[in-house]
Protein backbone atom coordinates (compact mmCIF):
# COMPACT_ATOMS: atom_id res chain seq x y z
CA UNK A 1 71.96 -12.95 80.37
CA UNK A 2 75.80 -13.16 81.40
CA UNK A 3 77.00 -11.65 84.87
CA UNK A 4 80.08 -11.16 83.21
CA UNK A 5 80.67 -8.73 79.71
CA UNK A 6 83.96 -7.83 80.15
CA UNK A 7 83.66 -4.17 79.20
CA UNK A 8 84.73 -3.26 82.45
CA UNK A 9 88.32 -5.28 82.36
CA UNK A 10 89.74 -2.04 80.94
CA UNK A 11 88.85 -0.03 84.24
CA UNK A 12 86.20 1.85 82.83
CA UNK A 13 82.21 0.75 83.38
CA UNK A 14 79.21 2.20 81.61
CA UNK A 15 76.71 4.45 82.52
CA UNK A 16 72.61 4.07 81.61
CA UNK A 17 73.40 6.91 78.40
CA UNK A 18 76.52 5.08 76.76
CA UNK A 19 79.26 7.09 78.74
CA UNK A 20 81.64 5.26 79.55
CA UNK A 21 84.13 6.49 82.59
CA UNK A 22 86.49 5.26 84.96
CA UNK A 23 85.64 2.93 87.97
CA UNK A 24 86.97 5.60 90.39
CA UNK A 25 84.80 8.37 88.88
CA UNK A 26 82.81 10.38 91.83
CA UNK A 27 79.52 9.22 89.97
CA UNK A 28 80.41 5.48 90.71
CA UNK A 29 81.82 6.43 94.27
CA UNK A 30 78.12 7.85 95.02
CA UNK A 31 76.52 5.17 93.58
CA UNK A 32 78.55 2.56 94.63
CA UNK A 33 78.19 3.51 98.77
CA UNK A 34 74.38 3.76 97.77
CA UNK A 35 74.60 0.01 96.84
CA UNK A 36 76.75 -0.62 100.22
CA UNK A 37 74.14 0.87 101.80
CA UNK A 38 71.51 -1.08 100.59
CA UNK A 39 73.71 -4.33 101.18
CA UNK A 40 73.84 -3.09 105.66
CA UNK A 41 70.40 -2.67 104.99
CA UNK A 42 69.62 -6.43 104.15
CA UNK A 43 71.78 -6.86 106.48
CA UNK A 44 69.34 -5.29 109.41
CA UNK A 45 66.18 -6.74 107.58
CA UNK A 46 67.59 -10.37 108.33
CA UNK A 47 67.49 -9.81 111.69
CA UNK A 48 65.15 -12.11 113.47
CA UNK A 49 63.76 -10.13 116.18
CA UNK A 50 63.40 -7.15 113.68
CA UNK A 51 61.11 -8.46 111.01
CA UNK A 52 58.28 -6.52 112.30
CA UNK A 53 60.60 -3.63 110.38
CA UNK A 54 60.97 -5.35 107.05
CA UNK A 55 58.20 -3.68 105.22
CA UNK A 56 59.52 -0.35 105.85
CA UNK A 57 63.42 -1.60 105.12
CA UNK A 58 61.90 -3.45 101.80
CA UNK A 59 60.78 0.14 100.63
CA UNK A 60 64.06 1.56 101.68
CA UNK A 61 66.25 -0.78 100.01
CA UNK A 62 63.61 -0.40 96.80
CA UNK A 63 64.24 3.38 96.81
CA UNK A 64 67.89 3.26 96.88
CA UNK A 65 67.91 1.27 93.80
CA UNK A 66 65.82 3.95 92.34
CA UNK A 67 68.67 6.54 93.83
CA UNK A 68 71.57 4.31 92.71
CA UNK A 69 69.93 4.21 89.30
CA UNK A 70 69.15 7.77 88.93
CA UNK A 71 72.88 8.83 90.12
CA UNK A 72 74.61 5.85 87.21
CA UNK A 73 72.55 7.73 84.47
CA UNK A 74 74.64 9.79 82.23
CA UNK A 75 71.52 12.42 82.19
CA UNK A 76 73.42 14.59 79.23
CA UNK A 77 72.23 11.74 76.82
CA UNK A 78 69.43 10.20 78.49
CA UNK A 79 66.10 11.74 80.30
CA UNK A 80 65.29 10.20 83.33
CA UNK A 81 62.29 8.50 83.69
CA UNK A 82 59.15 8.68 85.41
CA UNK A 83 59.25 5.46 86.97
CA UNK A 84 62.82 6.75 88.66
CA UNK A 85 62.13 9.14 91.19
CA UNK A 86 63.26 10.16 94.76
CA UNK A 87 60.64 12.99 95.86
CA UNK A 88 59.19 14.18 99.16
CA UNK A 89 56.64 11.55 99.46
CA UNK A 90 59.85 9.22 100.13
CA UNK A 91 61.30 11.94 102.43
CA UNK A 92 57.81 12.09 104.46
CA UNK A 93 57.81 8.73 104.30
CA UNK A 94 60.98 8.27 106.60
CA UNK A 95 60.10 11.41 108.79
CA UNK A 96 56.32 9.31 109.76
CA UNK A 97 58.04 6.06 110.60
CA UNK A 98 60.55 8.08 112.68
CA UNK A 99 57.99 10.03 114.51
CA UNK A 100 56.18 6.57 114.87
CA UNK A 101 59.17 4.96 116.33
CA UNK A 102 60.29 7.83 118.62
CA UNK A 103 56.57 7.71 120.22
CA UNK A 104 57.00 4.25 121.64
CA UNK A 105 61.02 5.23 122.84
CA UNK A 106 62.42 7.03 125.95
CA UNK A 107 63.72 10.47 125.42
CA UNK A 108 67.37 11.17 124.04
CA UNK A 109 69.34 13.19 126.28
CA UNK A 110 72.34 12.46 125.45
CA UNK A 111 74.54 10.83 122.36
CA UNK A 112 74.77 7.26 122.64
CA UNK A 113 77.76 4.77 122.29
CA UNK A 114 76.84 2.61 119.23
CA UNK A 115 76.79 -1.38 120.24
CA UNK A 116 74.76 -3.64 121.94
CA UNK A 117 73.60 -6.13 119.77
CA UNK A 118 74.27 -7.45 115.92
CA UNK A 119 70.95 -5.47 115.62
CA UNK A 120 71.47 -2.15 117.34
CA UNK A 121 75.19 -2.56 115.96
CA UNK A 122 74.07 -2.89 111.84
CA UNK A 123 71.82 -0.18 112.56
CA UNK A 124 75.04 2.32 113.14
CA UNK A 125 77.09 1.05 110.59
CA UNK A 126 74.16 1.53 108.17
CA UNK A 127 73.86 4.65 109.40
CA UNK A 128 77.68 5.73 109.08
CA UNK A 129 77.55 4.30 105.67
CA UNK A 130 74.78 6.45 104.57
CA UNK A 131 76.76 9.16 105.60
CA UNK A 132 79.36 8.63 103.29
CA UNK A 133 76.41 8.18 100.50
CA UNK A 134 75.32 11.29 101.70
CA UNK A 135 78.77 13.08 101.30
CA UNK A 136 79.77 11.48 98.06
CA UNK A 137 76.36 12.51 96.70
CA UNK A 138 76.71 15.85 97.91
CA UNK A 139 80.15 16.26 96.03
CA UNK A 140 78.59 14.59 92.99
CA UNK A 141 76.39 17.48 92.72
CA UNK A 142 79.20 19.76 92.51
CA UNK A 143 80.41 18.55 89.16
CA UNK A 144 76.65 16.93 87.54
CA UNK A 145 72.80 17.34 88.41
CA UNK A 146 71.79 15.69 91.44
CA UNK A 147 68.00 16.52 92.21
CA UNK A 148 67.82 17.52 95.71
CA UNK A 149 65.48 15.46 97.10
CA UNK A 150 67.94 12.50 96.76
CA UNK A 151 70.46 14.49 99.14
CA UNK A 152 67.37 15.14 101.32
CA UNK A 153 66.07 11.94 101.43
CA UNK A 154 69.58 10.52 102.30
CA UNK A 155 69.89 12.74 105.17
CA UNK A 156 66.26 11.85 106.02
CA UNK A 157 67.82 7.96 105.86
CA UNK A 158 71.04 8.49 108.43
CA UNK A 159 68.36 10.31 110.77
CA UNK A 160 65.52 7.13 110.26
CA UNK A 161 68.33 4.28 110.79
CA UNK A 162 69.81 6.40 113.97
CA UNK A 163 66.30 6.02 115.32
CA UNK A 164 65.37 2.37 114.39
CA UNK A 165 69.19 1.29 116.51
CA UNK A 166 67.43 3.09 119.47
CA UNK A 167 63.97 0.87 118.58
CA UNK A 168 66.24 -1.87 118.31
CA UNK A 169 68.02 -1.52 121.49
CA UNK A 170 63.97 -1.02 123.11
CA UNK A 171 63.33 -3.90 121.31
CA UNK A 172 65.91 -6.53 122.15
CA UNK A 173 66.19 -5.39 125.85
CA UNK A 174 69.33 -3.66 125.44
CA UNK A 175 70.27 -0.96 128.07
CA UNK A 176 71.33 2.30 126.16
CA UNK A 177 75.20 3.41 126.75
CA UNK A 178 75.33 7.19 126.53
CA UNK A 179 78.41 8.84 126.14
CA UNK A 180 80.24 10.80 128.86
């Protein structure tokens, strides 16, 4: 199998259906700051003081395939299948590693200046990043069907990598800067 097909040197790539449409279509903008996300993702996992996390990233990074899969499918010509699912079990998921995390952190009282280490630092620009997934998504579902549980679970992702940035900080030593 070739990298390369060359379909896509007229400025148009394929969806999982057939459709073909152009590489600024919303669809690929949703998708495509999924993948981004996924990349500041590996990015935190290959931190060394933060493999006791990588488990928990590993099924987050395996889930936004699933969600970057689901939102490149042309779902007028093609059912979606089984196997490619976002559902509440991944939302719960996120909300009991959160509520695990915040258990073993100080209490937030106020918003916090991102920064501190590469760590803390990927953390918030994964975080900013899903964001943007979240808001491209959300426009996506404007114009095409977008189960909601992808939206949710995105949120549910901003809220889980805002927490592990504060675990993180805890966990390389880092004094948190709050904003004034």
């Amino acid at each position: 199998m070739r990298v390369y097909t060359r379909t896509g040197d007229d400025g148009t790539t394929g969806l999982i259906g057939g459709k073909r449409v152009k590489k600024y279509d919303l669809r690929l903008e949703a998708y495509g700051t999924v993948d981004e996300l996924n990349s500041w993702i590996g990015l935190i996992r290959s931190q060394k003081n933060h493999s006791g996390d990588a488990n928990d990233l590993i099924e987050i990074q395996n889930k936004l395939f699933v969600i970057g899969a689901l939102l490149a499918t042309d779902t007028v010509n093609v059912g979606i299948s089984d196997k490619l699912v976002c559902c509440e079990e991944d939302i719960l998921f996120l909300e009991r590693r959160m509520d695990f995390m915040l258990d073993n952190l100080p209490p937030l009282t106020n918003f916090l200046l991102p920064g501190g280490s590469n760590a803390v630092s990927y953390c918030h620009l994964a975080r900013t990043v899903c964001r943007r997934a979240e808001r491209r998504v959300c426009q996506l579902s404007s114009e095409a069907t977008v189960h909601d549980d992808i939206l949710k679970y995105l949120n549910r992702l901003s809220d889980y990598l805002y927490v592990l940035s504060r675990k993180a900080a805890v966990d390389d030593g880092i004094k948190e800067i709050p904003w004034k």
